[in-house]
Protein backbone atom coordinates (compact mmCIF):
# COMPACT_ATOMS: atom_id res chain seq x y z
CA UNK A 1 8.87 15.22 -1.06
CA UNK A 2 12.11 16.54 0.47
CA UNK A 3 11.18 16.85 4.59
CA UNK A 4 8.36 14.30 4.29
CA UNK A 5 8.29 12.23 7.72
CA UNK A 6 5.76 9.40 5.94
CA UNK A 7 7.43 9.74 2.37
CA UNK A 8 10.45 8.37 3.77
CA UNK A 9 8.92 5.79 5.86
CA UNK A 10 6.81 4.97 2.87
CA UNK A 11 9.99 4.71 1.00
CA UNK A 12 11.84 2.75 3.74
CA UNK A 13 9.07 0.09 3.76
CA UNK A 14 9.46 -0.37 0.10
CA UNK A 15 12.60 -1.40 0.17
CA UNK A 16 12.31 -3.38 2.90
CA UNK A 17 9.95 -5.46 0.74
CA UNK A 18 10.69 -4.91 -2.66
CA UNK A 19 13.06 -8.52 -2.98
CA UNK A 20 9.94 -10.15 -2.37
CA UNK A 21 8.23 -8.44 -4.84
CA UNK A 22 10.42 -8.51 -7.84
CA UNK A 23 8.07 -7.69 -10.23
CA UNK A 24 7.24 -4.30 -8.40
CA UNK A 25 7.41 -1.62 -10.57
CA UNK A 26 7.44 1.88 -8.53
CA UNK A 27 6.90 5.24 -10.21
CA UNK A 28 7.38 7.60 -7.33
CA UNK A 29 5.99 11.49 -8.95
CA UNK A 30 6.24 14.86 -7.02
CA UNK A 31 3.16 15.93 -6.80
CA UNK A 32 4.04 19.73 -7.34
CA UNK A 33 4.84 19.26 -10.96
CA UNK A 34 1.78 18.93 -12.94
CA UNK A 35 1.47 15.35 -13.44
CA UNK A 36 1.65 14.89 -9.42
CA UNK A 37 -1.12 17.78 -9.61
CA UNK A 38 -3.40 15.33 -12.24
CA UNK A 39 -2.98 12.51 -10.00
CA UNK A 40 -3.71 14.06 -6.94
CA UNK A 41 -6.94 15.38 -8.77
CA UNK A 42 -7.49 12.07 -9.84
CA UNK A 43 -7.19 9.99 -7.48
CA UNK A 44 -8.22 12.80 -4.16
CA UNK A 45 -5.24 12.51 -2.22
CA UNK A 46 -5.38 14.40 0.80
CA UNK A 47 -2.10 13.91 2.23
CA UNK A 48 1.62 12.70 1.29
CA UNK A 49 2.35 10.20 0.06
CA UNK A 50 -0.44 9.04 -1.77
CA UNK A 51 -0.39 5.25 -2.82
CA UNK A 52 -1.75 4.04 -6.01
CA UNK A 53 -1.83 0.70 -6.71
CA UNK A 54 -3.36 -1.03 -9.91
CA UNK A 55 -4.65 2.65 -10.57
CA UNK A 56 -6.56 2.88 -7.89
CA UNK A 57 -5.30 4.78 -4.44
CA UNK A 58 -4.51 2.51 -1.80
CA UNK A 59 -3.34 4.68 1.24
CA UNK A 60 -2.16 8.35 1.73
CA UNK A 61 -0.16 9.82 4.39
CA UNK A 62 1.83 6.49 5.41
CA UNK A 63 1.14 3.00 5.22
CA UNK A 64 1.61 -0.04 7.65
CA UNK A 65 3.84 -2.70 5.97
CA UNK A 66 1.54 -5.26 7.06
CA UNK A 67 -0.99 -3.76 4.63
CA UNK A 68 1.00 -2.94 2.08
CA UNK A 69 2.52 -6.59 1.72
CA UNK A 70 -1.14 -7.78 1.85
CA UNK A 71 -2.65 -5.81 -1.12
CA UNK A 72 0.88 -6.55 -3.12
CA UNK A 73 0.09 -10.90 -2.52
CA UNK A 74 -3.89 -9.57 -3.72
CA UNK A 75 -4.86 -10.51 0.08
């Protein structure tokens, strides 16, 4: 979201990492349109950004890239 301190760290951390992830596939959805609002139903984020990985939610409101490079490499 446009002014989000952890969305952009979020997103600076991706792609940071993404060459060694090359098979990454990230979807990133605003969650003020209505499929953002389904997920954030879904899944009970709290906070921005929410993570999902493998359908599941991983981490909302900022990550660490230590853990974030861990659950990618199933750690």
């Amino acid at each position: 979201m446009p002014g989000c301190h952890s969305c952009a760290e979020v997103k600076k951390i991706i792609e940071e990492i993404k060459p060694d992830f090359p098979d990454l596939e990230i979807e990133e959805i605003d969650m003020t349109t209505s499929e953002g609002q389904a997920l954030v139903q879904k899944y009970g984020v709290m906070s921005s950004p929410g993570i999902i990985i493998d359908e599941e939610l991983f981490s909302t409101g900022g990550v660490s890239k230590e853990k974030l490079i861990k659950k990618l490499r199933g750690e």
